[in-house]
PDB file of N, CA and C in Angstrom:
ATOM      1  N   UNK A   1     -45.896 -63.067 -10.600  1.00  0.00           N
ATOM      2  CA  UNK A   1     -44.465 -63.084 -10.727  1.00  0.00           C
ATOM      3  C   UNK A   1     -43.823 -62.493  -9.493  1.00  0.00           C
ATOM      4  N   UNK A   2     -44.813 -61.428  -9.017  1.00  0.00           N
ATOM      5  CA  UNK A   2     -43.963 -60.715  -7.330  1.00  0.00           C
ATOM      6  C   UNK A   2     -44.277 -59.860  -6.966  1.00  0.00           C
ATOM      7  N   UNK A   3     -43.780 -58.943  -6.366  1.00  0.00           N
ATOM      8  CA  UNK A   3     -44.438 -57.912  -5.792  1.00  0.00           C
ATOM      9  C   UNK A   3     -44.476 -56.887  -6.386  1.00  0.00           C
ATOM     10  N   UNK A   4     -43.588 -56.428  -8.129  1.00  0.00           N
ATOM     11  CA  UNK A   4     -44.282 -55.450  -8.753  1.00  0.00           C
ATOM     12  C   UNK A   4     -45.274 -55.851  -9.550  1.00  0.00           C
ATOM     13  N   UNK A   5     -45.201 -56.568 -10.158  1.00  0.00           N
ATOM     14  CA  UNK A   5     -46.623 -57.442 -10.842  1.00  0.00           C
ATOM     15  C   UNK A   5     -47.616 -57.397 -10.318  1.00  0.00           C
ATOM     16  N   UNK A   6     -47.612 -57.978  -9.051  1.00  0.00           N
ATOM     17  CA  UNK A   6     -49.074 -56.981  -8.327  1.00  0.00           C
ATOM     18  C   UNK A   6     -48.993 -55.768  -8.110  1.00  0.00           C
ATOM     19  N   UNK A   7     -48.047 -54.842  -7.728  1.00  0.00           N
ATOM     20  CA  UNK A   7     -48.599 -53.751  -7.621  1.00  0.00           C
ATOM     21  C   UNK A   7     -48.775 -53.007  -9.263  1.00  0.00           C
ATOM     22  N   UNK A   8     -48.093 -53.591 -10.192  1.00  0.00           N
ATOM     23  CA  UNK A   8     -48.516 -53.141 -11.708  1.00  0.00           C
ATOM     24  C   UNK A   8     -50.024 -53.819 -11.857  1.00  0.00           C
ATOM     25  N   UNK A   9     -50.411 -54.600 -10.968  1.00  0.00           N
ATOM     26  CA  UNK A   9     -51.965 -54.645 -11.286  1.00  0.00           C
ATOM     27  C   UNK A   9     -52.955 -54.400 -10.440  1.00  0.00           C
ATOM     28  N   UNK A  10     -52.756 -53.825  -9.229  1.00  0.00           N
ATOM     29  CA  UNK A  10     -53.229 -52.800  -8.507  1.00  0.00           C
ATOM     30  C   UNK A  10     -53.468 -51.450  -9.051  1.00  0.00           C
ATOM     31  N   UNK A  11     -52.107 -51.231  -9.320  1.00  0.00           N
ATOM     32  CA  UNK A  11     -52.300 -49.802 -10.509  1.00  0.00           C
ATOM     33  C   UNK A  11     -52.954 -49.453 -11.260  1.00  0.00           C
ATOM     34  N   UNK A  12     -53.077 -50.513 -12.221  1.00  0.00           N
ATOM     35  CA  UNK A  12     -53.912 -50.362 -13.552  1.00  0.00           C
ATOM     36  C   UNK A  12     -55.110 -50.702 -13.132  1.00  0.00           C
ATOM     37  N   UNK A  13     -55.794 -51.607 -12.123  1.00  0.00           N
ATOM     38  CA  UNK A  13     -57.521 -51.564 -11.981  1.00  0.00           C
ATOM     39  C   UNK A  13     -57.514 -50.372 -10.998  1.00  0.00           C
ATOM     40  N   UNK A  14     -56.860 -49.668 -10.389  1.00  0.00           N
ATOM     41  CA  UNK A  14     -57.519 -48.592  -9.981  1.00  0.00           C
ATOM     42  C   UNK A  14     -57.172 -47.196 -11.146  1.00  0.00           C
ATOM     43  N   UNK A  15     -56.401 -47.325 -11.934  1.00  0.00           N
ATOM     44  CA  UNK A  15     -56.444 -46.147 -12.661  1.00  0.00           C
ATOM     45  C   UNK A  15     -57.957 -46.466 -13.482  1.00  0.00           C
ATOM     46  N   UNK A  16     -58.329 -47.600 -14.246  1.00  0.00           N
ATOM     47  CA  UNK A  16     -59.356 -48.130 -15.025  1.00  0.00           C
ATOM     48  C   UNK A  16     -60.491 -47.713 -14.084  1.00  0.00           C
ATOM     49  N   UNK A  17     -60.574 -48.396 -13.112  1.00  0.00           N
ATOM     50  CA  UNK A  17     -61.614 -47.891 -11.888  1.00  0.00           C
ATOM     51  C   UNK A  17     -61.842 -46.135 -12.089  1.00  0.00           C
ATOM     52  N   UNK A  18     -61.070 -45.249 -12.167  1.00  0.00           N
ATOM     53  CA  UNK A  18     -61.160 -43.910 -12.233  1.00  0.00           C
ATOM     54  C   UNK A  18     -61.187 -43.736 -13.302  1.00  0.00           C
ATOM     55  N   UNK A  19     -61.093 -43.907 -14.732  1.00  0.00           N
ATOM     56  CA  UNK A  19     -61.467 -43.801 -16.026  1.00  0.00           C
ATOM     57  C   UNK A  19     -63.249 -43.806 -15.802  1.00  0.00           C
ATOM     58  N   UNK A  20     -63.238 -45.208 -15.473  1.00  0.00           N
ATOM     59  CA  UNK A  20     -65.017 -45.826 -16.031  1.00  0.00           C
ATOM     60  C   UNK A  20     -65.432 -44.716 -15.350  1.00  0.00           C
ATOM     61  N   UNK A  21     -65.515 -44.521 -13.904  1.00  0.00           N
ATOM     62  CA  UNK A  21     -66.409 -43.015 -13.094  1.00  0.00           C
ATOM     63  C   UNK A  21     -66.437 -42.369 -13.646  1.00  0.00           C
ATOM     64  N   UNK A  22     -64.750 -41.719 -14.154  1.00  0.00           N
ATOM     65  CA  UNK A  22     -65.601 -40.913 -14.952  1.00  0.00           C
ATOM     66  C   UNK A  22     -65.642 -40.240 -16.108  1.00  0.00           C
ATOM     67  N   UNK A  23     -66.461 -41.404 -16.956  1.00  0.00           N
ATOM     68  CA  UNK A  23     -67.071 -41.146 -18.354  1.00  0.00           C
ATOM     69  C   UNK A  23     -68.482 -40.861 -18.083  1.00  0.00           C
ATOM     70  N   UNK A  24     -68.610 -40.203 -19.344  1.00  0.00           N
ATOM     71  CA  UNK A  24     -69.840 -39.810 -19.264  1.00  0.00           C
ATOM     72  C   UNK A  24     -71.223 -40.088 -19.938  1.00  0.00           C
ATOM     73  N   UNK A  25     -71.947 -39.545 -20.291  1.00  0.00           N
ATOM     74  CA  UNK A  25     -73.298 -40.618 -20.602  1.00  0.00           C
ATOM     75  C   UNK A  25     -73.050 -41.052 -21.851  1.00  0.00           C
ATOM     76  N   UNK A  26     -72.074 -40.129 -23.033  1.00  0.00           N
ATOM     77  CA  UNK A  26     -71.831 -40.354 -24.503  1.00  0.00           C
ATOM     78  C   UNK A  26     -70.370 -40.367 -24.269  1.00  0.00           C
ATOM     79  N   UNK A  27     -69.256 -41.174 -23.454  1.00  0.00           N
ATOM     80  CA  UNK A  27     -67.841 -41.503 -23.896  1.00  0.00           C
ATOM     81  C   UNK A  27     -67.280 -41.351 -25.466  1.00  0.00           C
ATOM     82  N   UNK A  28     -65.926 -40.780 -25.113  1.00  0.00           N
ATOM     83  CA  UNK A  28     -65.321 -40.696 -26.854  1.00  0.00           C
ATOM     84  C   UNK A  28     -64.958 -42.042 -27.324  1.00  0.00           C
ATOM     85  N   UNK A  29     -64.555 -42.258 -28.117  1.00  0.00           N
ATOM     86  CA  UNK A  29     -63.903 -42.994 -28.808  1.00  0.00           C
ATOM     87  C   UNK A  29     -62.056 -42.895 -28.318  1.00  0.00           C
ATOM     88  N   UNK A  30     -61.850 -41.877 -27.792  1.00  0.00           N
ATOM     89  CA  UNK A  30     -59.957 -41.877 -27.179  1.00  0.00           C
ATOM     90  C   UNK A  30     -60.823 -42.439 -25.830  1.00  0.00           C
ATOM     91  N   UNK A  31     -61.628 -41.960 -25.022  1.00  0.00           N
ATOM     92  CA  UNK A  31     -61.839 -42.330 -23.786  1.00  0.00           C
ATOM     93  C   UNK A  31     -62.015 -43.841 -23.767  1.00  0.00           C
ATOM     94  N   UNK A  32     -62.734 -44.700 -24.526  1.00  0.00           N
ATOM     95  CA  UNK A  32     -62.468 -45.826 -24.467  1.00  0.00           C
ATOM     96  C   UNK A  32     -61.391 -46.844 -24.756  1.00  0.00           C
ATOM     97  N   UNK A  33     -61.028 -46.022 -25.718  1.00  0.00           N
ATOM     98  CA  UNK A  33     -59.435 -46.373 -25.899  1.00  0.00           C
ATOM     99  C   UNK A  33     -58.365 -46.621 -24.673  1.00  0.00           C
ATOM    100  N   UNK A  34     -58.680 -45.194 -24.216  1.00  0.00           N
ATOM    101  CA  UNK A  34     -57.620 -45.380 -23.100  1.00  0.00           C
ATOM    102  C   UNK A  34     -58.031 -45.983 -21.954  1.00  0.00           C
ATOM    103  N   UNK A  35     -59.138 -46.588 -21.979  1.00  0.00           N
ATOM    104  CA  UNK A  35     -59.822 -47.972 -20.693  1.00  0.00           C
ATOM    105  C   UNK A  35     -59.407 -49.094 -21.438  1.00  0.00           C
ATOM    106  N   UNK A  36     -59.699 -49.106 -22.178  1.00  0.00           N
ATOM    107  CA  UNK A  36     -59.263 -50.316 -22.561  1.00  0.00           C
ATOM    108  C   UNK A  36     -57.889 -50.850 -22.630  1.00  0.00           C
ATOM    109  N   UNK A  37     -56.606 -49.620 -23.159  1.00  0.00           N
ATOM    110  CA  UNK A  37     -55.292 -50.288 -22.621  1.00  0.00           C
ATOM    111  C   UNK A  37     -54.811 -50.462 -21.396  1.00  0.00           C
ATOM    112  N   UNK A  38     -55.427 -49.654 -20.750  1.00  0.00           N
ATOM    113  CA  UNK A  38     -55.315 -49.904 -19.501  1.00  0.00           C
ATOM    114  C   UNK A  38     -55.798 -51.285 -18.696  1.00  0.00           C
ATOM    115  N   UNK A  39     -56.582 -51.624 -19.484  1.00  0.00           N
ATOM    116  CA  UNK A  39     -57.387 -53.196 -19.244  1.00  0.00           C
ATOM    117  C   UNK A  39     -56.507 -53.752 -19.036  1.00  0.00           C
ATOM    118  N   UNK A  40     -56.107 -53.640 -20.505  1.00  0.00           N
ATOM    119  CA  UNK A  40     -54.808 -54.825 -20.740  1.00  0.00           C
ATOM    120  C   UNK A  40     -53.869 -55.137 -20.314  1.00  0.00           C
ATOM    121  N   UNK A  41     -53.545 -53.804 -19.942  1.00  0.00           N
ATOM    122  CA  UNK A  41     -51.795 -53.640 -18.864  1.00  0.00           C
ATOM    123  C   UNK A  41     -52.648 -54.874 -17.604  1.00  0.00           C
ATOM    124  N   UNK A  42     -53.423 -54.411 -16.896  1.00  0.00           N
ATOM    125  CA  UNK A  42     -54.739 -55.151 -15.548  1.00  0.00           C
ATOM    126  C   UNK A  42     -54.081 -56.725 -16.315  1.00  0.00           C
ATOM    127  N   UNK A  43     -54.119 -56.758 -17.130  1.00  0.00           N
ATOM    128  CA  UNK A  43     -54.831 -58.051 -17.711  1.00  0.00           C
ATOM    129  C   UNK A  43     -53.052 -58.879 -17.707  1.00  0.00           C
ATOM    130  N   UNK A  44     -52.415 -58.267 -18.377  1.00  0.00           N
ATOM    131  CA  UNK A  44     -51.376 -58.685 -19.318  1.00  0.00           C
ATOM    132  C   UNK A  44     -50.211 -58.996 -17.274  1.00  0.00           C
ATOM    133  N   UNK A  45     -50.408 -58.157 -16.762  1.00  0.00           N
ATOM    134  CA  UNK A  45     -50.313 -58.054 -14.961  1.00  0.00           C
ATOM    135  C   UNK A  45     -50.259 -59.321 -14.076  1.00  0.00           C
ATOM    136  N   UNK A  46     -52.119 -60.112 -14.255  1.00  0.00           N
ATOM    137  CA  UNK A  46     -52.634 -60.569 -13.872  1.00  0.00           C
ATOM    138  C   UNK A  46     -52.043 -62.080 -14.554  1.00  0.00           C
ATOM    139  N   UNK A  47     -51.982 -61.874 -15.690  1.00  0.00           N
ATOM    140  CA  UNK A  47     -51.536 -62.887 -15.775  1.00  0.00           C
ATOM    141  C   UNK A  47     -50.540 -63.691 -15.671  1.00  0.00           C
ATOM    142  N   UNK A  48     -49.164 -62.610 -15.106  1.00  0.00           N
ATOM    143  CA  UNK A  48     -47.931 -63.219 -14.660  1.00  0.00           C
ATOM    144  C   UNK A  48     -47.823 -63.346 -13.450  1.00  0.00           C
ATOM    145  N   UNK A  49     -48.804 -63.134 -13.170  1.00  0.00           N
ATOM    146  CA  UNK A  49     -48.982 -63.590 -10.975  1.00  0.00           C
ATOM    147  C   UNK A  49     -48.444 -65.233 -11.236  1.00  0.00           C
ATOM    148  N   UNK A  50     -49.254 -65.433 -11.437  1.00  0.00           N
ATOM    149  CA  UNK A  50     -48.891 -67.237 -11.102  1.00  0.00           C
ATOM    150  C   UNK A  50     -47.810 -67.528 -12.171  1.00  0.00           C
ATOM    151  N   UNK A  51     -46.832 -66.581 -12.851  1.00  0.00           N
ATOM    152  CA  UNK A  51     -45.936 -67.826 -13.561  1.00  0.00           C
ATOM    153  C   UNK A  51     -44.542 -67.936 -12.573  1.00  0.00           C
ATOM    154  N   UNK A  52     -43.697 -68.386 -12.903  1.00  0.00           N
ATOM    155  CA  UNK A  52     -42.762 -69.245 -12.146  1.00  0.00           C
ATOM    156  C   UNK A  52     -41.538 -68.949 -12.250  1.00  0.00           C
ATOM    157  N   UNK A  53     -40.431 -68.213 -11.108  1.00  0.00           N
ATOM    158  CA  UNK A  53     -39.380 -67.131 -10.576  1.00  0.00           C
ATOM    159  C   UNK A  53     -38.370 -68.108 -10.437  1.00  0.00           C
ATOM    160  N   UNK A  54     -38.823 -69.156  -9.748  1.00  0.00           N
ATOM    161  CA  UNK A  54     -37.221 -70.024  -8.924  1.00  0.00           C
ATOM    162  C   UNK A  54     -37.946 -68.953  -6.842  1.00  0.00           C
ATOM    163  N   UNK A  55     -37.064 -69.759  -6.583  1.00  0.00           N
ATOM    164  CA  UNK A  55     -37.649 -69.445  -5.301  1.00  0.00           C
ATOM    165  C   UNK A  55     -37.560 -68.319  -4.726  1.00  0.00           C
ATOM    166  N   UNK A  56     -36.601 -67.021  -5.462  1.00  0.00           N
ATOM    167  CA  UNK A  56     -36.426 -65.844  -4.662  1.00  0.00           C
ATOM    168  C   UNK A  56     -37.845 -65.075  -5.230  1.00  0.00           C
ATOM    169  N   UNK A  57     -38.308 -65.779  -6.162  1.00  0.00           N
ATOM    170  CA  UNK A  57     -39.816 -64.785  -7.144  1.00  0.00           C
ATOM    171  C   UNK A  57     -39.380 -63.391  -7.837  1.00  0.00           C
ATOM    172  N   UNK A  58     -37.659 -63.672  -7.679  1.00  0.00           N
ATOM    173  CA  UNK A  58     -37.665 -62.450  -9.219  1.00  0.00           C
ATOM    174  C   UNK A  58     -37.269 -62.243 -10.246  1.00  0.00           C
ATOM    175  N   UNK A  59     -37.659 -61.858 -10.944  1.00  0.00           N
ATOM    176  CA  UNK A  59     -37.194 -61.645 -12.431  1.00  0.00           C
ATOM    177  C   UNK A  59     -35.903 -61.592 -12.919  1.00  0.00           C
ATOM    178  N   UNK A  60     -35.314 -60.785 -11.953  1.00  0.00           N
ATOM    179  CA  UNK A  60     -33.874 -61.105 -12.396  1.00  0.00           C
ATOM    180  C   UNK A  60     -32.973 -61.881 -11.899  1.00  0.00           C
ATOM    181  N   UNK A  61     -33.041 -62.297 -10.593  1.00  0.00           N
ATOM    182  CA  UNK A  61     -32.311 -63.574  -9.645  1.00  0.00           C
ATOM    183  C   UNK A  61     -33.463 -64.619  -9.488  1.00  0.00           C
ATOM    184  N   UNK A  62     -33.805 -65.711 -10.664  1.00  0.00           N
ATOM    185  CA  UNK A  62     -34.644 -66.424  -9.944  1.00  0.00           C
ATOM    186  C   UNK A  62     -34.283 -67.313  -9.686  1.00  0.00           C
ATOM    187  N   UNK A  63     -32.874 -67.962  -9.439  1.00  0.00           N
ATOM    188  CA  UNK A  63     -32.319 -69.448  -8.521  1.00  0.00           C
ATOM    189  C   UNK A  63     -31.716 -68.597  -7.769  1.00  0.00           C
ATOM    190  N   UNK A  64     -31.547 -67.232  -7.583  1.00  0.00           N
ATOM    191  CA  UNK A  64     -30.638 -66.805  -6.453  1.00  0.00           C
ATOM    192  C   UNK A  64     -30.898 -67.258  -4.658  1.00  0.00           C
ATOM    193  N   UNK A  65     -29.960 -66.814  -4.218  1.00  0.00           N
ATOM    194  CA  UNK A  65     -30.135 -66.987  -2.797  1.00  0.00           C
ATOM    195  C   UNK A  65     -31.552 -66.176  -2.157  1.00  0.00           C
ATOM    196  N   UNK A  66     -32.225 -67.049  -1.238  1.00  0.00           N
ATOM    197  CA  UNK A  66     -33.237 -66.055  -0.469  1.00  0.00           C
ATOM    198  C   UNK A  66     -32.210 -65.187   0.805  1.00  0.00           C
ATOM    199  N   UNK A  67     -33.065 -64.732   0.660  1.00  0.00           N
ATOM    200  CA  UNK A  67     -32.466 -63.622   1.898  1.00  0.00           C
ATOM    201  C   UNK A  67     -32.840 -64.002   3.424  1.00  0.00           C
ATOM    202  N   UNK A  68     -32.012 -64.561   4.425  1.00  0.00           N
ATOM    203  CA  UNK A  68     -32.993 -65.189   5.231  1.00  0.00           C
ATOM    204  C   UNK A  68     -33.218 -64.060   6.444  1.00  0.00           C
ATOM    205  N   UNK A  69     -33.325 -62.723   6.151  1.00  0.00           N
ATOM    206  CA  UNK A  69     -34.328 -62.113   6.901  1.00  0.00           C
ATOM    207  C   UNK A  69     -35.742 -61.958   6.577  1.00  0.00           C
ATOM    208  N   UNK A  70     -35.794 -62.815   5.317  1.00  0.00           N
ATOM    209  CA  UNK A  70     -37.417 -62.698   4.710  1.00  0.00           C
ATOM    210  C   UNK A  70     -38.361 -63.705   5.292  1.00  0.00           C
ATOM    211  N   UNK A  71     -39.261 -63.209   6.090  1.00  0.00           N
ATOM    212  CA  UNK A  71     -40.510 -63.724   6.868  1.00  0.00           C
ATOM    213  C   UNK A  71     -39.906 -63.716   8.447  1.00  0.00           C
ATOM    214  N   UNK A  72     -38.834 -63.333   8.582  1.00  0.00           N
ATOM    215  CA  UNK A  72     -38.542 -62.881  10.302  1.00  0.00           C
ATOM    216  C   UNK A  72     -39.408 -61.767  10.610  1.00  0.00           C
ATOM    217  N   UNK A  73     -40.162 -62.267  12.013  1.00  0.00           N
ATOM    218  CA  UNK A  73     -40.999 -61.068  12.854  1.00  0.00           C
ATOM    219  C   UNK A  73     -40.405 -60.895  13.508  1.00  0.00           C
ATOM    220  N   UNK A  74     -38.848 -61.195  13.845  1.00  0.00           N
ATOM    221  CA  UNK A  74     -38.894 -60.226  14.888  1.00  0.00           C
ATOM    222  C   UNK A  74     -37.600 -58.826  14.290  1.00  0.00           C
ATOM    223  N   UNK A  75     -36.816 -59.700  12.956  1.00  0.00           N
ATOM    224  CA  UNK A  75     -36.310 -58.458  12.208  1.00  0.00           C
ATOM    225  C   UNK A  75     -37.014 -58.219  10.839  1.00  0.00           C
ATOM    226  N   UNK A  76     -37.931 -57.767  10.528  1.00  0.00           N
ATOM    227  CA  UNK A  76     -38.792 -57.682   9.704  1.00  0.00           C
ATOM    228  C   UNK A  76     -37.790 -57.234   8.598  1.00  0.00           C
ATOM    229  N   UNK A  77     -38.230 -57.088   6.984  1.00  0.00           N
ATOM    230  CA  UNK A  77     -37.424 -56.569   6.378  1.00  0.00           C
ATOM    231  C   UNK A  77     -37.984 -55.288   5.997  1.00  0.00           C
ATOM    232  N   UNK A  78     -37.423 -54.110   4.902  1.00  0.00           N
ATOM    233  CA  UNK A  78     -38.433 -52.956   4.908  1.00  0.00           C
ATOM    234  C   UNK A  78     -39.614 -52.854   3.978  1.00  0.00           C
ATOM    235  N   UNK A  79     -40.330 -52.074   3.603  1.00  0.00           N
ATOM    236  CA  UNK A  79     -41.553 -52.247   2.380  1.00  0.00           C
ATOM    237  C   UNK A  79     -40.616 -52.388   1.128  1.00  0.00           C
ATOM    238  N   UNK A  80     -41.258 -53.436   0.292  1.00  0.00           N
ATOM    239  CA  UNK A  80     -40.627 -53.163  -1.038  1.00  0.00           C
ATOM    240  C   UNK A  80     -39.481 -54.329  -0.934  1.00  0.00           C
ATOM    241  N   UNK A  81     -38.778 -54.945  -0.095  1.00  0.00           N
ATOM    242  CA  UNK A  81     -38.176 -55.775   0.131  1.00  0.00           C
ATOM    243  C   UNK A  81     -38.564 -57.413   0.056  1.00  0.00           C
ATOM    244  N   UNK A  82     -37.847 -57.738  -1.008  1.00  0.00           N
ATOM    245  CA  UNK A  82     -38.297 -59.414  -1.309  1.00  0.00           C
ATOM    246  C   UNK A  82     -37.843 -60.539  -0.995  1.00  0.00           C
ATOM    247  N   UNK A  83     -37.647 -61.693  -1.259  1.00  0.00           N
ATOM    248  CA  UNK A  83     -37.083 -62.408  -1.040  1.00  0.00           C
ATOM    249  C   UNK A  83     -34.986 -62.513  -1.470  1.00  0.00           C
ATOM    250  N   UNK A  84     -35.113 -61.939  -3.016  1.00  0.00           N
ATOM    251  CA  UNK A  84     -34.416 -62.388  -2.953  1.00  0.00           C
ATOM    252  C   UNK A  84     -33.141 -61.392  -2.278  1.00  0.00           C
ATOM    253  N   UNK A  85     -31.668 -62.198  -2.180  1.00  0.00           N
ATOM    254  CA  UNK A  85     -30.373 -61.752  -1.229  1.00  0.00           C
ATOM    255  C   UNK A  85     -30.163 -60.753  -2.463  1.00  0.00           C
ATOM    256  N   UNK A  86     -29.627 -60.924  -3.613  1.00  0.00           N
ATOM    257  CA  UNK A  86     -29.001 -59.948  -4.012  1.00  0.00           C
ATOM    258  C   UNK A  86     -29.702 -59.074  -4.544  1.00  0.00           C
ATOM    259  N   UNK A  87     -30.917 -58.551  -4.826  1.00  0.00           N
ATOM    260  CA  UNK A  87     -31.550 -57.296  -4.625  1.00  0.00           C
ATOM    261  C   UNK A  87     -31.622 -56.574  -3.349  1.00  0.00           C
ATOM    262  N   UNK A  88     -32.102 -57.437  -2.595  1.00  0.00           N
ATOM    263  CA  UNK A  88     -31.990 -57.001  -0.835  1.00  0.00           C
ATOM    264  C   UNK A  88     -30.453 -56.518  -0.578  1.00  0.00           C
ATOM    265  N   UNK A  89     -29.219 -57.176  -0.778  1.00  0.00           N
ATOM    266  CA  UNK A  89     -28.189 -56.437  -0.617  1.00  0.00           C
ATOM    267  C   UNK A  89     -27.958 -55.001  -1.306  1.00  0.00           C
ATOM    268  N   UNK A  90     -28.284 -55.219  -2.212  1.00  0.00           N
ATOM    269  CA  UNK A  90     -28.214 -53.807  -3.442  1.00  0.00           C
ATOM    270  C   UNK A  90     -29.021 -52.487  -2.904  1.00  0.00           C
ATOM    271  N   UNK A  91     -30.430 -52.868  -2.268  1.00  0.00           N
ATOM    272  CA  UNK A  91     -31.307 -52.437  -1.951  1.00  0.00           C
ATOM    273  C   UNK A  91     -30.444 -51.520  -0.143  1.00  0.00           C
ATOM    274  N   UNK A  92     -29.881 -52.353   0.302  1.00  0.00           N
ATOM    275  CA  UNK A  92     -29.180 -52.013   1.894  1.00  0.00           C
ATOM    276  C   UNK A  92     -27.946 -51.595   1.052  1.00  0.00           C
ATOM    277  N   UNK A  93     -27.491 -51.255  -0.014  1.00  0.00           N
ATOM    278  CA  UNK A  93     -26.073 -50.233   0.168  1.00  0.00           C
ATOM    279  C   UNK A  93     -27.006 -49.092  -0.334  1.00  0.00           C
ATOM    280  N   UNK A  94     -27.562 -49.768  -1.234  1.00  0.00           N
ATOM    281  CA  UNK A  94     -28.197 -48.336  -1.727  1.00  0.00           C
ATOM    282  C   UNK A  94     -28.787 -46.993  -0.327  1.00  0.00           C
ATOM    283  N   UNK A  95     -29.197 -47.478   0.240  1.00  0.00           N
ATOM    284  CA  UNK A  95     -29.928 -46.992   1.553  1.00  0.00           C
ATOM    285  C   UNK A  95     -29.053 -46.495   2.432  1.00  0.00           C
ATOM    286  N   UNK A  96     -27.854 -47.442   2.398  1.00  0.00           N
ATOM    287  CA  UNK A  96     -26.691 -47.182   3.523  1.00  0.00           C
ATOM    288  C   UNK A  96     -25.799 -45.972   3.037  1.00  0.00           C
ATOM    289  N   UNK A  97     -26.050 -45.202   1.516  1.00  0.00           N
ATOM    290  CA  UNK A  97     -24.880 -44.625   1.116  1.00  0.00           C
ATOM    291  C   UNK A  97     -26.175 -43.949  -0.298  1.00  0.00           C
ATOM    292  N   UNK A  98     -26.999 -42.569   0.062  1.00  0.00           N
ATOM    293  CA  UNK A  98     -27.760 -42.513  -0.554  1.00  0.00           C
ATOM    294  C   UNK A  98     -27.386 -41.123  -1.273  1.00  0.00           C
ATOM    295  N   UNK A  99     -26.428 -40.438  -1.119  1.00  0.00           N
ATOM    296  CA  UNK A  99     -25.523 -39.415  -1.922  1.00  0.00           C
ATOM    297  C   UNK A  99     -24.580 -40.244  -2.688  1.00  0.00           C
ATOM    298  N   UNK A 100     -24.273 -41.705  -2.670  1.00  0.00           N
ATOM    299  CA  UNK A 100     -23.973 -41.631  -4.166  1.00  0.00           C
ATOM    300  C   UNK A 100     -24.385 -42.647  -5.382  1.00  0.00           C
ATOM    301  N   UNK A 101     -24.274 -41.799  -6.380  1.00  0.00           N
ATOM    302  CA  UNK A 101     -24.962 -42.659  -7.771  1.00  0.00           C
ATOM    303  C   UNK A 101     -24.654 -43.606  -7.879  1.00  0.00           C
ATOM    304  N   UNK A 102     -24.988 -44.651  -8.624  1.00  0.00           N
ATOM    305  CA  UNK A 102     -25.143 -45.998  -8.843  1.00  0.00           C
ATOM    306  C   UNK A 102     -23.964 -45.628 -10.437  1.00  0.00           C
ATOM    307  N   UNK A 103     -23.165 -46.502 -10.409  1.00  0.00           N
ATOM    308  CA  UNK A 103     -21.795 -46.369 -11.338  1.00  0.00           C
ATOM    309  C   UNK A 103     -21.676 -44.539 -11.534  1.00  0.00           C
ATOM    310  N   UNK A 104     -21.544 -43.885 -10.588  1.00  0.00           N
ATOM    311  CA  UNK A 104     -21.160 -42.752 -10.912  1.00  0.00           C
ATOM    312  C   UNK A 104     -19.441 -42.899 -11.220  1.00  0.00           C
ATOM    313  N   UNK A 105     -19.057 -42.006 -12.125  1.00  0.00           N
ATOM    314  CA  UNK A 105     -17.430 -41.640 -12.404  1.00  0.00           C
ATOM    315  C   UNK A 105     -17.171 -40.832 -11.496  1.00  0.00           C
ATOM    316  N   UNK A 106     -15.771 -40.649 -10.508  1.00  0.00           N
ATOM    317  CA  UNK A 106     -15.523 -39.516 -10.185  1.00  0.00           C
ATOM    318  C   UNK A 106     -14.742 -38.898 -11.087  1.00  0.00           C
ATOM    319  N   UNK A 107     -15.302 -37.413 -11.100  1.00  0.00           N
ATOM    320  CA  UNK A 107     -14.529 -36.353 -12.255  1.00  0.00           C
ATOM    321  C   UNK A 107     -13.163 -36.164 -12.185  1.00  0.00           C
ATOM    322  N   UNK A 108     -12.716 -35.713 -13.402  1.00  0.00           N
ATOM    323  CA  UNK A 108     -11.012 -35.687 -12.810  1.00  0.00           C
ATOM    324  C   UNK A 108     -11.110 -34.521 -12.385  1.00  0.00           C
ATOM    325  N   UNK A 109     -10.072 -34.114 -12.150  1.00  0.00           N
ATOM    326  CA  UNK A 109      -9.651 -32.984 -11.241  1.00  0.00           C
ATOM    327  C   UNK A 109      -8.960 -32.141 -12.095  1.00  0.00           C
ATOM    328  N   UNK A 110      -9.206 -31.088 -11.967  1.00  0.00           N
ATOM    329  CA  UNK A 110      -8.220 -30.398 -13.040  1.00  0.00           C
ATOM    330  C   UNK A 110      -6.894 -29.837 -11.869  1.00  0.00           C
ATOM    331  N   UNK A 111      -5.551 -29.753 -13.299  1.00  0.00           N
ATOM    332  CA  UNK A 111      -4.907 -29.114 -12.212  1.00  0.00           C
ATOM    333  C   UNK A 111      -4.836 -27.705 -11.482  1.00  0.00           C
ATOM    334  N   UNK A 112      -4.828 -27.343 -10.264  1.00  0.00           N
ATOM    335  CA  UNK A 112      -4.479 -25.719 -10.135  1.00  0.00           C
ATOM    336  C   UNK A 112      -3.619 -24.739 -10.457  1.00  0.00           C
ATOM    337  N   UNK A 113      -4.202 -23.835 -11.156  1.00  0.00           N
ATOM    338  CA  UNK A 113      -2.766 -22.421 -11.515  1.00  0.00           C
ATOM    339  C   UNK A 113      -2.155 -22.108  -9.992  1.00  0.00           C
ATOM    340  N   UNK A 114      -1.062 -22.139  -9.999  1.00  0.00           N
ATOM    341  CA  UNK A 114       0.083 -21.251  -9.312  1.00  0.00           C
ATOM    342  C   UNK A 114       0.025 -19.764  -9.537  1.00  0.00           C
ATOM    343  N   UNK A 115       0.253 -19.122  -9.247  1.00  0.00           N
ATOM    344  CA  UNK A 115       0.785 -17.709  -9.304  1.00  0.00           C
ATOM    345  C   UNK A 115      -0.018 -16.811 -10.639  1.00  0.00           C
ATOM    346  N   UNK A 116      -0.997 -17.680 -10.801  1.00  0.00           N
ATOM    347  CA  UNK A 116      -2.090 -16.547 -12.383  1.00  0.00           C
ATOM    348  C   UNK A 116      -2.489 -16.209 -11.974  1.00  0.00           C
TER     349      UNK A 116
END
């Protein structure tokens, strides 16, 4: 599906990878447990690699616009950056303006005492 999908299944065969090491010669019954969901996450991962985005490959804009700094060498885009435009835009204010929250309120103001 994109680039967290693989890295959600990067994740999970190396956390699984560090489970199996290390169990031990008589594993519990929770210890296998918890290899085994972890499988699944691997599994459940793996299997949305190949399903089908629309051309930006994401989940939430998938007929959106591509971004056409995506696959430029000579303005590369940054890690974590995908195809599509309107995450990539979201992604560059966010970056451009990183003291402030995402729908933050500004507080009201209270008024000032005079002469108390």
């Amino acid at each position: 599906m994109g680039y967290a999908n693989l890295r959600e299944l990067q994740t999970a065969l190396t956390t699984a990878s560090d489970l199996a090491c290390a169990l031990q010669s008589a594993p519990t019954r929770r210890d296998a447990d918890q290899l085994v969901d972890v499988l699944r996450q691997a599994l459940t991962a793996a299997s949305s690699l190949g399903a089908e985005t629309g051309p930006t490959g994401c989940a939430v804009h998938p007929n959106g616009a591509v971004d056409p700094l995506y696959g430029d060498p000579e303005d590369p885009l940054p890690p974590g950056y995908g195809k599509c435009l309107l995450c990539n835009d979201r992604r560059r204010r966010a970056d451009a303006h990183p003291h402030i929250r995402p729908h933050a309120r500004p507080r009201p103001r209270r008024p000032r005492r005079i002469g108390a």
